[in-house]
Protein backbone atom coordinates (compact mmCIF):
# COMPACT_ATOMS: atom_id res chain seq x y z
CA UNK A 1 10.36 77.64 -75.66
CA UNK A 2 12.41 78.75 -72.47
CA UNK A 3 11.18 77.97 -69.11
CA UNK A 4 10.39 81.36 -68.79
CA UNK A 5 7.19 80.96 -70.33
CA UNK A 6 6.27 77.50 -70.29
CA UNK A 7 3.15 76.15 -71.24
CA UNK A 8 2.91 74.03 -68.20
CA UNK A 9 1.22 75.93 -65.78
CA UNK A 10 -2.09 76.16 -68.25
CA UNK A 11 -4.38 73.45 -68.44
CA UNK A 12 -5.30 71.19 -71.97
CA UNK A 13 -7.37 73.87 -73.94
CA UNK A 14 -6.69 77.37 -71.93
CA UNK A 15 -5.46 79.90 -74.60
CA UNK A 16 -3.67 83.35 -72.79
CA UNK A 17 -2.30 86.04 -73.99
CA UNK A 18 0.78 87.26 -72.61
CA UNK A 19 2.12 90.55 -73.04
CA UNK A 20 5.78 90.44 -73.86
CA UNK A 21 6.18 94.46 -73.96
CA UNK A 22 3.69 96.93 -72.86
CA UNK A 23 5.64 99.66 -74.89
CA UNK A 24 5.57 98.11 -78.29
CA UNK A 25 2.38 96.27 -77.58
CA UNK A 26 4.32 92.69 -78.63
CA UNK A 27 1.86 89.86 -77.66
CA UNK A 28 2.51 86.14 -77.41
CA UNK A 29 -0.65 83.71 -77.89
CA UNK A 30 0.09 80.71 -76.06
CA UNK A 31 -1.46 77.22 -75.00
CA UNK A 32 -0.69 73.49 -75.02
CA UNK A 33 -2.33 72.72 -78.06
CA UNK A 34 0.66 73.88 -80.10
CA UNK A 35 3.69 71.73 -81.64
CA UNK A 36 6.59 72.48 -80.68
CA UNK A 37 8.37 71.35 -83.86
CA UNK A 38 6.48 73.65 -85.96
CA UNK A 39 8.02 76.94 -86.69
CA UNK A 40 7.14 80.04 -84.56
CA UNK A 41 4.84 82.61 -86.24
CA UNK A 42 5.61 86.31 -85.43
CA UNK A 43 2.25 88.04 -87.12
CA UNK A 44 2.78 91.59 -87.83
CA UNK A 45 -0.44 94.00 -88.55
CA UNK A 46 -1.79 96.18 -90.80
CA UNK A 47 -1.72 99.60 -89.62
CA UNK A 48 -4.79 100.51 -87.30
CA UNK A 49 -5.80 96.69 -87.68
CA UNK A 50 -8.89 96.07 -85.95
CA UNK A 51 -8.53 93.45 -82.61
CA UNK A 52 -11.73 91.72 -84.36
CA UNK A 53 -9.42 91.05 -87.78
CA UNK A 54 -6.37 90.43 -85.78
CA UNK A 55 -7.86 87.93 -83.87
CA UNK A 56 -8.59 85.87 -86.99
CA UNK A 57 -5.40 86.07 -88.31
CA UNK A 58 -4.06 84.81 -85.17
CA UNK A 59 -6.08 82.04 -84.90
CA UNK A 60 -5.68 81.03 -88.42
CA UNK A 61 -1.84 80.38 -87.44
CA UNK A 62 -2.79 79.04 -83.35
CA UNK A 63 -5.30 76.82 -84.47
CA UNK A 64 -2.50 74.79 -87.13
CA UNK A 65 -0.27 74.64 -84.04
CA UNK A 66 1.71 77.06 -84.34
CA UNK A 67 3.00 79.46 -81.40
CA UNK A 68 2.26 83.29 -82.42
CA UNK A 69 3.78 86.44 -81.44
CA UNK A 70 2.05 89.21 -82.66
CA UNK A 71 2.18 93.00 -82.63
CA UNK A 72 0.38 95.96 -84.41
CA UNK A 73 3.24 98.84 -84.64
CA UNK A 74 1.72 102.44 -84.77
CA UNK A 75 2.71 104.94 -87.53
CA UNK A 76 6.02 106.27 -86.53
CA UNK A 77 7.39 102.60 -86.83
CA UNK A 78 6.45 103.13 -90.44
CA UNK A 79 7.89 105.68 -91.24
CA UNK A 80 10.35 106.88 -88.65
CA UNK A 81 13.28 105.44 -89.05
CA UNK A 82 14.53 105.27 -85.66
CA UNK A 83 11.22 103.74 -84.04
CA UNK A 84 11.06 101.15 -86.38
CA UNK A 85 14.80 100.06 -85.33
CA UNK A 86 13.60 100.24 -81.75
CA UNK A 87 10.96 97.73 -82.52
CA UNK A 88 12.74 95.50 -84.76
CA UNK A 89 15.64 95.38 -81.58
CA UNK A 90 12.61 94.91 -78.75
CA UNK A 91 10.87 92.16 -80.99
CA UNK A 92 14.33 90.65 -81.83
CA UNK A 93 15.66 90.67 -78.11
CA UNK A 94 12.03 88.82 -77.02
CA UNK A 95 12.41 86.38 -79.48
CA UNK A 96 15.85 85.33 -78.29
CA UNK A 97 14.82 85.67 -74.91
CA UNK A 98 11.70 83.93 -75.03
CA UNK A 99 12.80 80.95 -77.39
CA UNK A 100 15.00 78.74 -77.73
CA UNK A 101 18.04 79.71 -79.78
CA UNK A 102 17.69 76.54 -82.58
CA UNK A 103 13.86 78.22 -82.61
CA UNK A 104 12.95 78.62 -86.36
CA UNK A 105 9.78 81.78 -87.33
CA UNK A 106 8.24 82.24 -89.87
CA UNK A 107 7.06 86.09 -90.58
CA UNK A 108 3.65 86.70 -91.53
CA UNK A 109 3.19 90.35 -92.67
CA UNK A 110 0.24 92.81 -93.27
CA UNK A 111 0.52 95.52 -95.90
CA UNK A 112 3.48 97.90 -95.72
CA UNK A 113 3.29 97.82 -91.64
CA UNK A 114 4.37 94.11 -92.34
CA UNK A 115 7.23 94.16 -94.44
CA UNK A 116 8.54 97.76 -93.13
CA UNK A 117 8.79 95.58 -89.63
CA UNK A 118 10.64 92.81 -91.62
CA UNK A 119 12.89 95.31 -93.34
CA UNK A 120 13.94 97.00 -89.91
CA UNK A 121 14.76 93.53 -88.00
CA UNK A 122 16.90 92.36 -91.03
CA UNK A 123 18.94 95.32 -90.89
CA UNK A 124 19.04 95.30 -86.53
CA UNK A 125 20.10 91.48 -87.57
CA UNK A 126 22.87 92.80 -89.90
CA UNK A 127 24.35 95.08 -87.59
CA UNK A 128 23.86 93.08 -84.54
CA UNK A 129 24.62 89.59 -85.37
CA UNK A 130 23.70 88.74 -81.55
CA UNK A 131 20.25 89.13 -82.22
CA UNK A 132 19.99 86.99 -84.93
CA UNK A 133 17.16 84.90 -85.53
CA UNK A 134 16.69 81.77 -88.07
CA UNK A 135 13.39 82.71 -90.49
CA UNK A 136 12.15 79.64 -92.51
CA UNK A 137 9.35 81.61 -94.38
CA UNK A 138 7.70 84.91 -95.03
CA UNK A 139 4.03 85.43 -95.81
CA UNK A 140 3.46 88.56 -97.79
CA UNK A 141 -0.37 89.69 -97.32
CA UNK A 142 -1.21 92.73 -99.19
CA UNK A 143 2.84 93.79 -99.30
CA UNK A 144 5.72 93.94 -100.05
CA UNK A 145 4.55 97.53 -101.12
CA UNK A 146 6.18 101.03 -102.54
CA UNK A 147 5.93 103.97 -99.70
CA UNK A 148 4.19 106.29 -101.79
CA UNK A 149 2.77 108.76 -98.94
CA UNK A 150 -0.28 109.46 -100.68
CA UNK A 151 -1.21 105.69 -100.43
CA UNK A 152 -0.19 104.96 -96.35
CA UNK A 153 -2.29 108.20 -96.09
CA UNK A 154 -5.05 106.82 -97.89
CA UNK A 155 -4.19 103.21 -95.11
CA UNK A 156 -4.39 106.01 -92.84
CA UNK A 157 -7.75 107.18 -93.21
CA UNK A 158 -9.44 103.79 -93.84
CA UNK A 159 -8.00 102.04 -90.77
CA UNK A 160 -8.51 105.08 -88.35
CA UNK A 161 -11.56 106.04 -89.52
CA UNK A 162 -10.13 109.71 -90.03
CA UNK A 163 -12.51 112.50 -90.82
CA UNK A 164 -11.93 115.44 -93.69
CA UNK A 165 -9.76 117.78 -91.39
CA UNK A 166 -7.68 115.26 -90.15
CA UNK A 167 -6.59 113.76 -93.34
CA UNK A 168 -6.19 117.18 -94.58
CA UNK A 169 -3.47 118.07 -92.08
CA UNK A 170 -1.56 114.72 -92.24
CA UNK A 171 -1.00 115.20 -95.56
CA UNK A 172 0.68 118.53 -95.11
CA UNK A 173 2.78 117.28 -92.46
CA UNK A 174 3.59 113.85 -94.45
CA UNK A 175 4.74 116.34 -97.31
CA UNK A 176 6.69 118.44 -94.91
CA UNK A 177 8.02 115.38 -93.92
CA UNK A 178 8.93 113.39 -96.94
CA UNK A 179 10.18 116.51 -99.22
CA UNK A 180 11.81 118.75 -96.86
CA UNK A 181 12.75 117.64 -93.37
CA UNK A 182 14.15 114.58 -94.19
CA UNK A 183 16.01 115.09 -97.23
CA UNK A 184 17.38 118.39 -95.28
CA UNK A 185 17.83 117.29 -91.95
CA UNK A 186 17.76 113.06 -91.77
CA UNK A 187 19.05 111.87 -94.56
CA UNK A 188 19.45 108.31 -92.95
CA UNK A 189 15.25 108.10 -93.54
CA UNK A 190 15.78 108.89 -97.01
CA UNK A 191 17.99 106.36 -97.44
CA UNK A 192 16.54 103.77 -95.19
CA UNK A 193 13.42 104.25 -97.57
CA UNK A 194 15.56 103.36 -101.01
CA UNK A 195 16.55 100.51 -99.42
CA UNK A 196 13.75 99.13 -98.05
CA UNK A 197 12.18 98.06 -101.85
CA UNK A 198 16.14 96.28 -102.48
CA UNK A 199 15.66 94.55 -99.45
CA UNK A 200 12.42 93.66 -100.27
CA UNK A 201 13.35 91.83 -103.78
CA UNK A 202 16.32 90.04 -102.06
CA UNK A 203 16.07 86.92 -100.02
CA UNK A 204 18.17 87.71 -97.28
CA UNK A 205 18.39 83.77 -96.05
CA UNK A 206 19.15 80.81 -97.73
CA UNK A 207 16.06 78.12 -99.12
CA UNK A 208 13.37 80.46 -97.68
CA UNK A 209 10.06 79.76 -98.86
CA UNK A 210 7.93 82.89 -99.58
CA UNK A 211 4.36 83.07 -100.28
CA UNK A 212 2.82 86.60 -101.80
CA UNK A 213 -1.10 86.66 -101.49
CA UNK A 214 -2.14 89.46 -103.20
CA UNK A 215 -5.21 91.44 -105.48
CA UNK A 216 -5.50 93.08 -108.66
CA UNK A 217 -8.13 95.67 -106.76
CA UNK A 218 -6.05 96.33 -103.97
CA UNK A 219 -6.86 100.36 -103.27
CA UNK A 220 -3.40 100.90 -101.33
CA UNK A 221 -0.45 98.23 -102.86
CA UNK A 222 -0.43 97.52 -106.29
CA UNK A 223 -0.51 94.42 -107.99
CA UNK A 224 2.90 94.77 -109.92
CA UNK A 225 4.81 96.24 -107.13
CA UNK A 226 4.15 92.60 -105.80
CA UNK A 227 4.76 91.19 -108.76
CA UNK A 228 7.97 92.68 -109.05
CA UNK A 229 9.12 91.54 -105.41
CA UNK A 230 8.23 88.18 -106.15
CA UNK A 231 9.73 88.13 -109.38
CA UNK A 232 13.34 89.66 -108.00
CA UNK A 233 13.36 87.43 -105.14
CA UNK A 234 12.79 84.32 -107.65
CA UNK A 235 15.51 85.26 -109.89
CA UNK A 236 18.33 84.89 -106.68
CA UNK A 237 18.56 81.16 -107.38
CA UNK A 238 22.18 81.15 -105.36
CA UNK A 239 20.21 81.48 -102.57
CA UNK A 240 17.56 78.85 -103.32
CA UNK A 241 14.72 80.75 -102.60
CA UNK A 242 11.08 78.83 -102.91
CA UNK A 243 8.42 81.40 -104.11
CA UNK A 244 4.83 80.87 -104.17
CA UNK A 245 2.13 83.30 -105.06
CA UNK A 246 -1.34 83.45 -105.40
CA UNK A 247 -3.06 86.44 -107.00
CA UNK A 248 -6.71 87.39 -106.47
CA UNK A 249 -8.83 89.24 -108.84
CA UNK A 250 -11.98 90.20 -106.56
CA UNK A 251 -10.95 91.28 -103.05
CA UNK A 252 -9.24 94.58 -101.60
CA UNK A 253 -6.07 95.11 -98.71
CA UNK A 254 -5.42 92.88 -96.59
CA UNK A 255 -9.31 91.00 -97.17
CA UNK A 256 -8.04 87.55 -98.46
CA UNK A 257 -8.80 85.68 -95.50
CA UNK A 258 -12.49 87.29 -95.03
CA UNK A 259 -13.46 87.03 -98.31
CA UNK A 260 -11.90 83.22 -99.62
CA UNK A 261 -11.38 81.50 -96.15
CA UNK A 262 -11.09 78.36 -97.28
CA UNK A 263 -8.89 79.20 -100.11
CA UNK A 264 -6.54 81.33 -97.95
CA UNK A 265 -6.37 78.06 -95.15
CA UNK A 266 -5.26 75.66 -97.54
CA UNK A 267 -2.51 77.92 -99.00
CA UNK A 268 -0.95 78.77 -95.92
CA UNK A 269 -1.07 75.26 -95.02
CA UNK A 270 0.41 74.08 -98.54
CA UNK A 271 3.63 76.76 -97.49
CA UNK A 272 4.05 75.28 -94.15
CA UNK A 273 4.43 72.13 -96.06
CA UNK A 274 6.75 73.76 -98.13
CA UNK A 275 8.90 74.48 -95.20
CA UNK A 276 8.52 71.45 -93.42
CA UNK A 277 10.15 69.79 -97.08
CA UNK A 278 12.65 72.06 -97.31
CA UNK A 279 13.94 71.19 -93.70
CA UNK A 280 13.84 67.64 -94.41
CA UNK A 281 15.97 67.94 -97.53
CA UNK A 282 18.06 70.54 -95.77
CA UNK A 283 19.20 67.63 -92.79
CA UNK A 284 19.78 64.72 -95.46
CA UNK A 285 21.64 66.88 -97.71
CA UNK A 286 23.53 68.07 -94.42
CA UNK A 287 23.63 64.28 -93.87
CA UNK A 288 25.07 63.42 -97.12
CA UNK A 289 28.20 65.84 -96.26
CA UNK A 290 28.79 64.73 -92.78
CA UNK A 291 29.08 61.26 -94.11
CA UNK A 292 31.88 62.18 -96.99
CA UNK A 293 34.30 63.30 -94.15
């Protein structure tokens, strides 16, 4: 971590919560507890995620010593195609302000809100090589997912808690939306949405370890558009991807970690090892080289 923001003014045990931008509500949990050798975790929410649920997901990643940025985009990141670049570029620019620049994150994403984030910082990182960022790993919870409207409606309504009326008129301005402004007028969101699910089934780093949690009774992302991620990404092999999955048969979006605690703990920490593995073989194979020439 840069000076900016060092630990060292808190004392042994103080946890804070720094804001890192009021705008896009980008938060950065921080304390001396953490290692500094373990990979950063930037925690992205499900849409309308509840402070109560975020809170546990944060601490399931602070409490393994791990730093955590974390940030709970609103709906026209999701599906505007110019606010999600401008968070993907804010989040980006904090991270390489914020940390150092041999920092290594790993992304852990909620439902479509999740990987939609993801998808909009690899393509800021495409076009803007500046703002590059190294990601070791990717935790998939309840995504990657299709954008069928009728299901981020249906996220909608269950997260906000919207009544009859109100569900009633998003969906005629989602279909107003979806079918005619944007094909006639933005084209650029119809195509960033066909290339979201590519991206998605394409490991856009080399040896990244990946690790879908996912549900057979998930109400909002199916099972087999996961499966089919997961199954793409495995089949790049020239970039060395390491997959892992985990698929639950009793619990519904994004409720892995409420309803098999335990379970969901020693996964996450069995990918971290994962990493940790691959970065070791990574340096003696880097090693090996160095010592040929």
């Amino acid at each position: 971590m840069k000076s900016g923001l060092s630990s060292g003014e808190l004392n042994q045990g103080d946890i804070q919560d720094v804001a890192l931008s009021a705008k896009e509500r980008i938060y950065f949990r921080r304390s001396k507890t953490v290692d500094p050798s373990k990979p950063i975790v930037v925690l992205v929410g499900f849409l309308g995620c509840p402070s109560r649920v975020l809170r546990k997901f944060i601490e399931l990643y602070h409490g393994q010593g791990h730093d955590v940025v974390y940030l709970v985009p609103t709906a026209t990141a999701l599906f505007h195609y110019r606010r999600g670049t401008q968070v993907a570029e804010t989040l980006l620019g904090i991270l390489k302000q914020v940390f150092d620049k041999d920092s290594s994150f790993v992304m852990a994403l909620y439902s479509n809100n999740g990987s939609m984030v993801y998808y909009n910082m690899l393509r800021v990182m495409e076009k803007r090589p500046q703002l590059k960022i190294s990601i070791s790993g990717v935790i998939f919870d309840g995504s990657p997912g299709k954008l069928v409207p009728s299901r981020a409606i249906a996220a909608m309504r269950i997260s906000m808690g919207l009544n009859f009326l109100t569900t009633m008129i998003i969906r005629v301005v989602f279909f107003l939306w979806m079918s005619v402004i944007c094909p006639l007028f933005l084209p650029s969101e119809v195509k960033a949405r066909n290339e979201y699910w590519e991206a998605m089934s394409t490991p856009a780093f080399h040896n990244t370890v990946f690790l879908y949690l996912y549900t057979t009774r998930d109400s909002l992302v199916d099972a087999v558009w996961v499966q089919e991620a997961l199954e793409k990404v495995s089949s790049h092999r020239d970039r060395s991807p390491i997959v892992m999955s985990k698929r639950f048969e009793d619990s519904n979006h994004c409720s892995l970690l409420r309803d098999h605690p335990e379970e969901y703990k020693q996964l996450v920490l069995s990918f971290f090892a994962a990493i940790a593995e691959t970065k070791t073989k990574t340096k003696i194979s880097q090693a090996i080289l160095q010592s040929k020439f």
